[in-house]
C-alpha atoms as a PDB file:
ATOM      1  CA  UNK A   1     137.119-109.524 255.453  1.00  0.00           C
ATOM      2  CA  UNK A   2     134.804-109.610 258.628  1.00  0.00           C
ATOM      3  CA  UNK A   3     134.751-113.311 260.075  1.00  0.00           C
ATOM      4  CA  UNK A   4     131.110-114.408 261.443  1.00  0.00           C
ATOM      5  CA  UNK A   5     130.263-116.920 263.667  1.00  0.00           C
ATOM      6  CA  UNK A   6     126.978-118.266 263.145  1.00  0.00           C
ATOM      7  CA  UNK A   7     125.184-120.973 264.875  1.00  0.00           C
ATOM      8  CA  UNK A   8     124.071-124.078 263.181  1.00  0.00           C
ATOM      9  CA  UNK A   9     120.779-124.510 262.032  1.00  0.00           C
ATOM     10  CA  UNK A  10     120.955-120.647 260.556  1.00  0.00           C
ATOM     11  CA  UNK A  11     122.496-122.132 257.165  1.00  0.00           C
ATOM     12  CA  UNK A  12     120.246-119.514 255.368  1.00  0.00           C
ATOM     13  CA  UNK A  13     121.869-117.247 256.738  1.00  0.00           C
ATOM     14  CA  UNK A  14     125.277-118.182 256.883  1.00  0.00           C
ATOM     15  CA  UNK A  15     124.777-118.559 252.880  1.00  0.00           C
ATOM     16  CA  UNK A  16     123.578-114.781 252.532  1.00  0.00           C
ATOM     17  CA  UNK A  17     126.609-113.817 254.529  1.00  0.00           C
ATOM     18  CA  UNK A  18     128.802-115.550 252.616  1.00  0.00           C
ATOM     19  CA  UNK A  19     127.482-114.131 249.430  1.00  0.00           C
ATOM     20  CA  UNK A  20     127.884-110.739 250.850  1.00  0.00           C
ATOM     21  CA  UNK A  21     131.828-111.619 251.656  1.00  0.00           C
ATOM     22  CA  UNK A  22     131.893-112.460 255.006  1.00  0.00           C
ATOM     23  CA  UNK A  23     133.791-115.117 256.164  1.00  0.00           C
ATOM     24  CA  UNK A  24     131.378-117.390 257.736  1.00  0.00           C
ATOM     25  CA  UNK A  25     131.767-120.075 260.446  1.00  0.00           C
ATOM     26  CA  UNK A  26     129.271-122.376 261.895  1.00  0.00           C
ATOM     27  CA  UNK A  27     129.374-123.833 265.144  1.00  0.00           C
ATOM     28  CA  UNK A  28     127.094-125.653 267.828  1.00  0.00           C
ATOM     29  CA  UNK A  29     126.663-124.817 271.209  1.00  0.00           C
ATOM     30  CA  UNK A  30     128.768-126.920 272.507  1.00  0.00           C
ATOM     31  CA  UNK A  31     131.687-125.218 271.023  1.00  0.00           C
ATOM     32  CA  UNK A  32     131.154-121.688 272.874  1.00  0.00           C
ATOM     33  CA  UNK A  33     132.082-123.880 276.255  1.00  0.00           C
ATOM     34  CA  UNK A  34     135.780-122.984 275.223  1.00  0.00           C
ATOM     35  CA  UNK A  35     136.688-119.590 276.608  1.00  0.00           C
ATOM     36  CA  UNK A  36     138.352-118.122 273.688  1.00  0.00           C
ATOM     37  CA  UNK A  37     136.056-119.877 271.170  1.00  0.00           C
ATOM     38  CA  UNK A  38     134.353-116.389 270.092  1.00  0.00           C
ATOM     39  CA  UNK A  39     137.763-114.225 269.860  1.00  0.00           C
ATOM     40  CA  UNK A  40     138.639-114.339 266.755  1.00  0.00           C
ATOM     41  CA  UNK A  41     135.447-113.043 265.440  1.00  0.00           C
ATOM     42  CA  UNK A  42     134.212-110.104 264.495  1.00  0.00           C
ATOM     43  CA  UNK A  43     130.226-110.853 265.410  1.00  0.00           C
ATOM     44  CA  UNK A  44     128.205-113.939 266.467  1.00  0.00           C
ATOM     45  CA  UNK A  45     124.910-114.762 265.318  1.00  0.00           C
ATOM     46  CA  UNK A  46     122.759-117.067 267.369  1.00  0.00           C
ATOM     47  CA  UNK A  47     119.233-117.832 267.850  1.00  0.00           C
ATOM     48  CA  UNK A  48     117.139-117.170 270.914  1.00  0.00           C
ATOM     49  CA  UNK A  49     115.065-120.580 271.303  1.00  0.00           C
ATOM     50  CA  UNK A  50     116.871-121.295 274.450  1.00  0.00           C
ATOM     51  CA  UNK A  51     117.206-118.338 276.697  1.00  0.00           C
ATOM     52  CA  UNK A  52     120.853-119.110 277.764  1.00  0.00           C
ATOM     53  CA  UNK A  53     121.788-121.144 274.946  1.00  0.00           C
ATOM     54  CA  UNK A  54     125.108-119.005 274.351  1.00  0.00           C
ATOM     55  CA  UNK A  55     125.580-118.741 277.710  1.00  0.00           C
ATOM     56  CA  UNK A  56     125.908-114.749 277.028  1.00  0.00           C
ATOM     57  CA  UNK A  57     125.707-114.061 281.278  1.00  0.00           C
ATOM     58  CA  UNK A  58     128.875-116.236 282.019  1.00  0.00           C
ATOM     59  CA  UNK A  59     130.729-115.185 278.609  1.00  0.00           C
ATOM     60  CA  UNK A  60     132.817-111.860 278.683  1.00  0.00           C
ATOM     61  CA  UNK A  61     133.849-111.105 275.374  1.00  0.00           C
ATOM     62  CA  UNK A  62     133.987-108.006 273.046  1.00  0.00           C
ATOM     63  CA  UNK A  63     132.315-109.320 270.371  1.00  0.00           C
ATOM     64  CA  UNK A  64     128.930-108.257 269.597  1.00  0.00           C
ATOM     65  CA  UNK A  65     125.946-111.132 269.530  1.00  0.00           C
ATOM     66  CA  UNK A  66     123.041-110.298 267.377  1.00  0.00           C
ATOM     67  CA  UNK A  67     119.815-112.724 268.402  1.00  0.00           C
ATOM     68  CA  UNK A  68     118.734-113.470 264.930  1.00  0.00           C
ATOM     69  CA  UNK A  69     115.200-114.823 266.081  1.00  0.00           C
ATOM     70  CA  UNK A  70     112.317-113.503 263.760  1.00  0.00           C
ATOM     71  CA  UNK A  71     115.196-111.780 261.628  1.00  0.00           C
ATOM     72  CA  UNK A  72     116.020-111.885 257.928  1.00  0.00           C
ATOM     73  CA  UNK A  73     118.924-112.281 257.028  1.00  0.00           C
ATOM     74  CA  UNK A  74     119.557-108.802 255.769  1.00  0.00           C
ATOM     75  CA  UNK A  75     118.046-107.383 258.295  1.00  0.00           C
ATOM     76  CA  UNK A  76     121.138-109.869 260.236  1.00  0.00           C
ATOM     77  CA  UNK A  77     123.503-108.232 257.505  1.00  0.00           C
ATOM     78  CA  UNK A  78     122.487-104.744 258.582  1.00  0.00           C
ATOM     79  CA  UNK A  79     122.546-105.564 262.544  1.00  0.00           C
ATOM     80  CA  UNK A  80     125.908-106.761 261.988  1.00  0.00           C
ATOM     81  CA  UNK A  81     127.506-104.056 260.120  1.00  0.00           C
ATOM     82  CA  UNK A  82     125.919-101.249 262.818  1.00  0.00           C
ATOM     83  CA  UNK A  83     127.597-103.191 265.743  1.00  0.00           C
ATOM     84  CA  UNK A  84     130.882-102.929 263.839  1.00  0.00           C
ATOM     85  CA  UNK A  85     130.687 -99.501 262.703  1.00  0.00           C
END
């Protein structure tokens, strides 16, 4: 089972990822401050109504972020599961 981090605020689609047996957990951006927050997942979803708000330029990780602005959420569902192909 794939864990997903998703941001709060995206509880619609944190529920349609659950339902398609993802292990989902929400978090706020003040929780991505912590170096190793986003290790042990497998994909992040956030949303892109602050440029920076994941603070993607000054985070190295290997986990793919998918920018779920103007996205459904299986069109989210399908994003993910190409980055983890």
């Amino acid at each position: 089972m794939k864990n997903i981090a998703v941001q709060k605020g995206l509880s619609h689609v944190a529920a349609y990822l659950k339902n398609a047996g993802y292990r989902v957990f929400e978090f706020d951006t003040s929780q991505k401050n912590h170096g190793d927050f986003f290790d042990g997942f497998d994909a992040v979803v956030f949303t892109g109504l602050d440029d920076n708000v994941m603070g993607i330029q000054n985070t190295r990780v290997n986990v793919p972020f998918i920018e779920a602005s103007g996205m459904t959420p299986e069109e989210i569902k399908d994003a993910i599961e190409r980055k983890l192909q």
